[in-house]
Protein backbone atom coordinates (compact mmCIF):
# COMPACT_ATOMS: atom_id res chain seq x y z
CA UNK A 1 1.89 7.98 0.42
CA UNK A 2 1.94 8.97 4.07
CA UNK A 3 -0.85 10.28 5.94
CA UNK A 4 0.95 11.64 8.20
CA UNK A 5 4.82 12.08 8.33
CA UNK A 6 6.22 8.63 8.34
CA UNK A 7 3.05 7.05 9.07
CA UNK A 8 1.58 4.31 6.75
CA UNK A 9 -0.80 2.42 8.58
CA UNK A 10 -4.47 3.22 10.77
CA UNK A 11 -3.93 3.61 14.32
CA UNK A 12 -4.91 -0.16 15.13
CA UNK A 13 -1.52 -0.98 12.57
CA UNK A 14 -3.91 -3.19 10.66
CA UNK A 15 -4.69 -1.35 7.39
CA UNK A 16 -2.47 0.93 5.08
CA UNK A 17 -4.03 4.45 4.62
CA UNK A 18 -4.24 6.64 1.34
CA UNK A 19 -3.32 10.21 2.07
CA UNK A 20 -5.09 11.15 -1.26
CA UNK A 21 -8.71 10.19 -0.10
CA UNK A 22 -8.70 8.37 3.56
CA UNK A 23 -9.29 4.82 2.15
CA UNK A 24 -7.89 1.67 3.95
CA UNK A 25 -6.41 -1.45 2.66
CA UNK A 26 -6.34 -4.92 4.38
CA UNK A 27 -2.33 -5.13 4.76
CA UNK A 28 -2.32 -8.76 3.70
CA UNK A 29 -4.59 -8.94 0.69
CA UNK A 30 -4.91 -5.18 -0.30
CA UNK A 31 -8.68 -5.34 -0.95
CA UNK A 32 -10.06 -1.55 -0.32
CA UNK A 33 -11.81 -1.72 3.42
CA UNK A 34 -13.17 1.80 3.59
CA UNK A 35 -13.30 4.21 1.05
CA UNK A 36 -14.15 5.41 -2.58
CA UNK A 37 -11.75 1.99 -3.90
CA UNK A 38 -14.06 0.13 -1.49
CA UNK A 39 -13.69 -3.77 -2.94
CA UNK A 40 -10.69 -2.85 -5.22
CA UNK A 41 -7.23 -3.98 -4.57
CA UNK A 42 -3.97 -2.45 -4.89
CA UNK A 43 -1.70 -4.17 -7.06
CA UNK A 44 0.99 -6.20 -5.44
CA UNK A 45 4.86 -5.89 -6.45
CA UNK A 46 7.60 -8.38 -5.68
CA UNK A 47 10.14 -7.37 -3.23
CA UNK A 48 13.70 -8.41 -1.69
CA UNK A 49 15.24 -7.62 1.36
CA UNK A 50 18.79 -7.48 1.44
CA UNK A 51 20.61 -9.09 4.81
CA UNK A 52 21.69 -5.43 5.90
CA UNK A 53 17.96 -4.20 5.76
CA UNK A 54 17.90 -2.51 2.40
CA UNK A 55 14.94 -3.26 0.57
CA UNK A 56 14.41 -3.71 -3.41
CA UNK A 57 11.34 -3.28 -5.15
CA UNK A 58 10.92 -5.63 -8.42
CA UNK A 59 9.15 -3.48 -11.01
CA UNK A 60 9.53 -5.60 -14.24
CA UNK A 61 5.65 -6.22 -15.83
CA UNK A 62 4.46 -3.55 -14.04
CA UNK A 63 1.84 -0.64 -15.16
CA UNK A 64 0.95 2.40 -14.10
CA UNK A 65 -2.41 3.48 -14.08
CA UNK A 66 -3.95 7.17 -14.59
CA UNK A 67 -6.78 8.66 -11.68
């Protein structure tokens, strides 16, 4: 979710930032930097990027979790 139209990332462009509640993720691991998740991760999903820049998300064994 963007915090702010098409922006993704903390001004530095070295976290990911949660619109919901402010927190920040490491971009590499996803370990919760700052925030109410703070230690949690988010939960990685395979991914494939097509030669012409279109990009597919792999979604098989995947679970959604409730807030």
């Amino acid at each position: 979710m963007a915090w702010r139209k098409d922006e993704y990332l903390s001004a530095s462009g070295d976290r990911i930032v949660c619109a919901a509640h402010g927190a920040q993720f490491d971009i590499s691991t996803g370990i919760c930097t700052l925030g109410p998740c703070l230690g949690d991760a988010l939960t990685p999903i395979e991914i494939h990027i097509e030669r012409d820049g279109e990009i597919h998300a792999r979604l098989h064994n995947y679970k959604e979790t409730s807030s």
